[in-house]
N, C-alpha and C. Protein backbone atom coordinates (compact mmCIF):
# COMPACT_ATOMS: atom_id res chain seq x y z
N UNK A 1 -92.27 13.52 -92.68
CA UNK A 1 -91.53 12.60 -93.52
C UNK A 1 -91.81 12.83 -95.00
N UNK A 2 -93.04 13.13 -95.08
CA UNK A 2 -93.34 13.13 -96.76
C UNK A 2 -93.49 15.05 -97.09
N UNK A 3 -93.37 15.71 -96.41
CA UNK A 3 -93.46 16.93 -96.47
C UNK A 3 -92.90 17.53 -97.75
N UNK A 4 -91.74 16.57 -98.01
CA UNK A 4 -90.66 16.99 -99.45
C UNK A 4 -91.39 17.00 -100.65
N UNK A 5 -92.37 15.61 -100.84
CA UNK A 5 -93.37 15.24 -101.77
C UNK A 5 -94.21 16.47 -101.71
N UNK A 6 -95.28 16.25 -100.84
CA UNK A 6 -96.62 16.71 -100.54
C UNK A 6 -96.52 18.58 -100.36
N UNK A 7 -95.36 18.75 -100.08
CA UNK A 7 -94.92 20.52 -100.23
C UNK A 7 -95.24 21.28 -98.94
N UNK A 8 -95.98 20.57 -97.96
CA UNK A 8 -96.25 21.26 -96.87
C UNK A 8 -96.44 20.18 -95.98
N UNK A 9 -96.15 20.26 -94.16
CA UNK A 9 -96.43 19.82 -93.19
C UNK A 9 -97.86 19.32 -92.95
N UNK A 10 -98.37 20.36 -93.55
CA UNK A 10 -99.76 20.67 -93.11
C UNK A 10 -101.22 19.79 -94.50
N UNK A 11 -100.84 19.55 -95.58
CA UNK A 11 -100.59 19.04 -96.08
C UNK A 11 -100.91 17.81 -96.18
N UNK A 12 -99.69 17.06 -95.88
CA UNK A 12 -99.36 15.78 -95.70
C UNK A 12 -100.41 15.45 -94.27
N UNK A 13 -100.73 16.26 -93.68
CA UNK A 13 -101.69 16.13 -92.43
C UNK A 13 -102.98 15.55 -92.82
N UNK A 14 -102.75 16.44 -93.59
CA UNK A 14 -105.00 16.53 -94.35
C UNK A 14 -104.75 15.31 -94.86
N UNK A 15 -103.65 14.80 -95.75
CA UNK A 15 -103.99 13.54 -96.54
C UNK A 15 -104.42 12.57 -95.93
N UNK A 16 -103.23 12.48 -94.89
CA UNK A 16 -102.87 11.49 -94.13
C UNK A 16 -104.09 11.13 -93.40
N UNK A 17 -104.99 11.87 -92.68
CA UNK A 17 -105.72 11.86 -91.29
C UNK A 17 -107.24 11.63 -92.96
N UNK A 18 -107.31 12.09 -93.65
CA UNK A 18 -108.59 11.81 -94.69
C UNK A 18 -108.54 10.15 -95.66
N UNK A 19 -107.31 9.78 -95.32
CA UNK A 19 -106.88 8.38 -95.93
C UNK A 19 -107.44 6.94 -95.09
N UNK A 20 -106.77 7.81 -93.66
CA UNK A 20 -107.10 6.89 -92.34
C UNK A 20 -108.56 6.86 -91.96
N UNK A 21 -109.32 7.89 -92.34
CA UNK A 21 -110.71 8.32 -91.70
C UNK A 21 -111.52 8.47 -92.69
N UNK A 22 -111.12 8.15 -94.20
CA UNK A 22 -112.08 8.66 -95.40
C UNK A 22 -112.73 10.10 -95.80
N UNK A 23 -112.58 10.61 -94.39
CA UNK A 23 -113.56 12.23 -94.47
C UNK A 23 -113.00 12.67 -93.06
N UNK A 24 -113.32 14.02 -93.38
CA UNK A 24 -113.05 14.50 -91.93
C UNK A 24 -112.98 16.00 -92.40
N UNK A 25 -113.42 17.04 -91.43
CA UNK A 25 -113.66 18.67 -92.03
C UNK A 25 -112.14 18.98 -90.51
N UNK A 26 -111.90 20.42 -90.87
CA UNK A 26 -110.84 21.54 -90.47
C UNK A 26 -110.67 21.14 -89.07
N UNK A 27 -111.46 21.39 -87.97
CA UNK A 27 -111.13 21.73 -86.62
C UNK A 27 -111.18 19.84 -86.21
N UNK A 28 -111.61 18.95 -86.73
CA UNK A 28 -111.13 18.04 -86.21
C UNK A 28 -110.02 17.37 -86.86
N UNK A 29 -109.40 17.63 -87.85
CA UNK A 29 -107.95 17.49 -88.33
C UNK A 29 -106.98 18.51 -87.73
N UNK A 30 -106.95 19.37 -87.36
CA UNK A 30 -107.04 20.79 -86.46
C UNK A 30 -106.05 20.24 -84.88
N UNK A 31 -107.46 19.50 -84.46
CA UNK A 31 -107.64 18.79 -83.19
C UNK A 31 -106.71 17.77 -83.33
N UNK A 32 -106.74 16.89 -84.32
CA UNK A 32 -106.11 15.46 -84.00
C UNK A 32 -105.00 15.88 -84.27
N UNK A 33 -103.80 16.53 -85.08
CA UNK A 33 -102.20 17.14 -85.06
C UNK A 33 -102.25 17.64 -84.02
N UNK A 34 -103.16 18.76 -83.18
CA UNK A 34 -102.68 19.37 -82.26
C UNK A 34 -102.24 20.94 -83.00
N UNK A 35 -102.98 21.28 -83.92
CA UNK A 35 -102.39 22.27 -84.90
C UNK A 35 -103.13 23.60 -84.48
N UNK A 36 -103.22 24.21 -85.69
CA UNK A 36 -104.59 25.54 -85.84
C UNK A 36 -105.02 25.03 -86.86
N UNK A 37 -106.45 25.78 -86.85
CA UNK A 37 -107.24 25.46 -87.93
C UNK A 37 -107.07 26.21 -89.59
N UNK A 38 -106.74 27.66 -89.43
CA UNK A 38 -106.04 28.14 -90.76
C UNK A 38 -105.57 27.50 -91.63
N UNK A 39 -104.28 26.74 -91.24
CA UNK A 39 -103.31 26.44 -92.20
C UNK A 39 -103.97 24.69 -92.95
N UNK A 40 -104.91 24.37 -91.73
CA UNK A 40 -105.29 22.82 -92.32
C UNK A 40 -106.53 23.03 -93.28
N UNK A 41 -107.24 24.04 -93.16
CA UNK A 41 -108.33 24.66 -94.02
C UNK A 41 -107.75 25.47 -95.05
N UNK A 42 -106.81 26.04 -95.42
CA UNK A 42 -106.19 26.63 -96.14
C UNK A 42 -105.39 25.09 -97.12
N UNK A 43 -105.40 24.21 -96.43
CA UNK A 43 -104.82 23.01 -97.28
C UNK A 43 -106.05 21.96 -97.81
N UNK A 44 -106.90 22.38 -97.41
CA UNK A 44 -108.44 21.44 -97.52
C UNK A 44 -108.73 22.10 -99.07
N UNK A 45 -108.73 23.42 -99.06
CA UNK A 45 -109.48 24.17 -99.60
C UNK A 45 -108.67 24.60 -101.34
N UNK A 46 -107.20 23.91 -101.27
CA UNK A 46 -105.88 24.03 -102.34
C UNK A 46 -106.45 22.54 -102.76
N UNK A 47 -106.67 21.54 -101.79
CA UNK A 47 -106.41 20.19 -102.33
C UNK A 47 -108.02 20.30 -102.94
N UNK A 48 -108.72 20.61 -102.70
CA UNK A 48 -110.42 20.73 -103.09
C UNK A 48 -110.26 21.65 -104.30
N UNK A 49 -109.71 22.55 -104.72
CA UNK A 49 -109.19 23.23 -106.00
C UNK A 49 -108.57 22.40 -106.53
N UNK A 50 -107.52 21.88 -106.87
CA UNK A 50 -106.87 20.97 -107.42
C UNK A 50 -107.52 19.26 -107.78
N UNK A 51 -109.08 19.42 -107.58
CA UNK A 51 -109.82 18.10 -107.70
C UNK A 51 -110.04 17.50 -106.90
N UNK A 52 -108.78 17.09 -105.93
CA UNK A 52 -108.25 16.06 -105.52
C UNK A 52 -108.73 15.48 -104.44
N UNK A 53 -109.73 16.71 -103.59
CA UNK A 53 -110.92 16.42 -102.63
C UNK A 53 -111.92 17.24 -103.00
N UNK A 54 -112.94 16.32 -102.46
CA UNK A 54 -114.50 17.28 -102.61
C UNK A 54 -115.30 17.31 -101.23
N UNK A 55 -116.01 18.24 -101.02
CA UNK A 55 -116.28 18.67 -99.68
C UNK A 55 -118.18 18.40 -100.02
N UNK A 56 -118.56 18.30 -98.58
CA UNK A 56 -120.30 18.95 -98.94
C UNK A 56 -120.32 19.08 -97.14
N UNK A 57 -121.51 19.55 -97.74
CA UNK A 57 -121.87 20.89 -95.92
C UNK A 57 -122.94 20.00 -95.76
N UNK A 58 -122.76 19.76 -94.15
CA UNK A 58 -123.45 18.89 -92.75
C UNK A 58 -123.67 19.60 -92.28
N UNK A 59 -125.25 20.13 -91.93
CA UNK A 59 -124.87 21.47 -91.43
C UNK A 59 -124.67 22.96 -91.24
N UNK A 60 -123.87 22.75 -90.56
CA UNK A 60 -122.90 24.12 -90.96
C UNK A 60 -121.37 23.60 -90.84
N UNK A 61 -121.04 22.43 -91.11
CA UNK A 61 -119.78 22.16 -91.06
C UNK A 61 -119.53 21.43 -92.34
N UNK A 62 -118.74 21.74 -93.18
CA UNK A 62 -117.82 21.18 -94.35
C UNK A 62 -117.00 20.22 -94.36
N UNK A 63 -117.15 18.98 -94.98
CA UNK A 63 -117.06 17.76 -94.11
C UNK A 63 -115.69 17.13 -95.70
N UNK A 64 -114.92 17.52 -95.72
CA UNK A 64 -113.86 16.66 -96.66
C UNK A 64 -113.74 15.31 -97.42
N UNK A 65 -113.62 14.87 -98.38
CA UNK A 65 -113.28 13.51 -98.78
C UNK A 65 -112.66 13.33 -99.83
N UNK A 66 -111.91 12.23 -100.51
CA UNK A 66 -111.55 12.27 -101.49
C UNK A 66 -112.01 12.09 -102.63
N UNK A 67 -112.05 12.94 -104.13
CA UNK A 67 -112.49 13.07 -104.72
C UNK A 67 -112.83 11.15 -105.34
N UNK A 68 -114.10 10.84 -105.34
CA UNK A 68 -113.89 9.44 -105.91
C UNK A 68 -113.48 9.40 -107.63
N UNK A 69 -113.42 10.56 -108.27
CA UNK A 69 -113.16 10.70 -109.87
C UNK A 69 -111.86 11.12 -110.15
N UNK A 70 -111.15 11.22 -108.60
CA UNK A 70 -109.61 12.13 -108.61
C UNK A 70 -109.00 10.33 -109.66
N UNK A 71 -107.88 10.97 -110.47
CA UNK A 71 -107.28 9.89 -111.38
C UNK A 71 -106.90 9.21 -110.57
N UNK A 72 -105.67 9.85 -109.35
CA UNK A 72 -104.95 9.12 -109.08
C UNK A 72 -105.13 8.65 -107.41
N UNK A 73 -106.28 8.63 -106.93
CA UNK A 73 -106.76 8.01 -106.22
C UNK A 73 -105.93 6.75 -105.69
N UNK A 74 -106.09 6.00 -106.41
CA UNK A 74 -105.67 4.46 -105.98
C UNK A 74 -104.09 4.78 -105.52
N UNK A 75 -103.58 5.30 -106.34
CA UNK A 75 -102.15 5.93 -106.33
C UNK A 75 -101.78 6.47 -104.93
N UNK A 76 -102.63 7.32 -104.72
CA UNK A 76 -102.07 7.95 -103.36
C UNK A 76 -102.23 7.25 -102.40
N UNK A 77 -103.10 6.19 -102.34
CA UNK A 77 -103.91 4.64 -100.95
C UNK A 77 -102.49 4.26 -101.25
N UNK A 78 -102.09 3.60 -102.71
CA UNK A 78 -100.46 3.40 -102.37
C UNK A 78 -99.60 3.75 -101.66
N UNK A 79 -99.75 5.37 -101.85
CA UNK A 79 -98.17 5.33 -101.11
C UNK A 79 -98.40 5.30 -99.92
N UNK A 80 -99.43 5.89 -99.53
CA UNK A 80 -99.95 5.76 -98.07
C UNK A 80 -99.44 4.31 -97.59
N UNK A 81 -99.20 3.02 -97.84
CA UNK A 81 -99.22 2.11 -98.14
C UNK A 81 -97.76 1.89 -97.76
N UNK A 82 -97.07 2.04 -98.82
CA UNK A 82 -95.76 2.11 -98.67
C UNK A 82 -95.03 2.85 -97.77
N UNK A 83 -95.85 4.39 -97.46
CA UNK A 83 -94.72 4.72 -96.55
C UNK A 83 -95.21 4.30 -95.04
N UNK A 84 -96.24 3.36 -95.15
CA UNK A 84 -96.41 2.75 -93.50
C UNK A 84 -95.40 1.38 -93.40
N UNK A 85 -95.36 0.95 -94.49
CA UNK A 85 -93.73 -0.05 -94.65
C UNK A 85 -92.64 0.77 -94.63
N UNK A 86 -92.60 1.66 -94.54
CA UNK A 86 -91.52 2.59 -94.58
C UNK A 86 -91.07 2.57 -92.99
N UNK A 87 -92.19 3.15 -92.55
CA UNK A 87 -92.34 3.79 -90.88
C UNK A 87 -91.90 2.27 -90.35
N UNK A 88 -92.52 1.63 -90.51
CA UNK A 88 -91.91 0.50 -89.68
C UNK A 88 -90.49 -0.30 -89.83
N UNK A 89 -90.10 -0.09 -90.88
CA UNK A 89 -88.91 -0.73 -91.42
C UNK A 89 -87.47 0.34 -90.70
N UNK A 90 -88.25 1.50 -90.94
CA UNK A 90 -87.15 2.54 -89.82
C UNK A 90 -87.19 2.96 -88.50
N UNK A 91 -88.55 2.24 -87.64
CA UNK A 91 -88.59 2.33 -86.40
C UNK A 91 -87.63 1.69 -85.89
């Protein structure tokens, strides 16, 4: 649904599933779409360049979250927000 915004399927995955869960690393965002792990680590790793998440290692596993200094933070809990009034208003 938001793929148009967010520019990728895959994407809109990572946001989505790190919004709902606060954190979460590759193979279990991976796991919960039902995806591969490439393309959702390849989107972890654009959105973690771009600020917008920051990662730290558990481990040996790289564990995702959102940047708490990203600007627009609050912004994106919004739309998240809105487009769950969305989803329901068009179910």
């Amino acid at each position: 649904m938001l793929e148009e915004l967010f520019g990728s399927k895959n994407r809109e995955r990572v946001l989505q599933y790190i919004l709902a869960n606060n954190q979460g690393y590759a193979k279990e965002i991976a796991d919960f779409y039902e995806s591969s792990v490439d393309p959702i680590q390849k989107q972890l790793e654009r959105l973690e360049l771009g600020s917008i998440l920051v990662s730290q290692t558990v481990g040996r596993t790289r564990l995702f979250m959102f940047n708490p200094r990203y600007a627009f933070k609050d912004t994106t809990k919004s739309t998240r927000v809105l487009c769950s009034c969305w989803n329901r208003t068009t179910d």
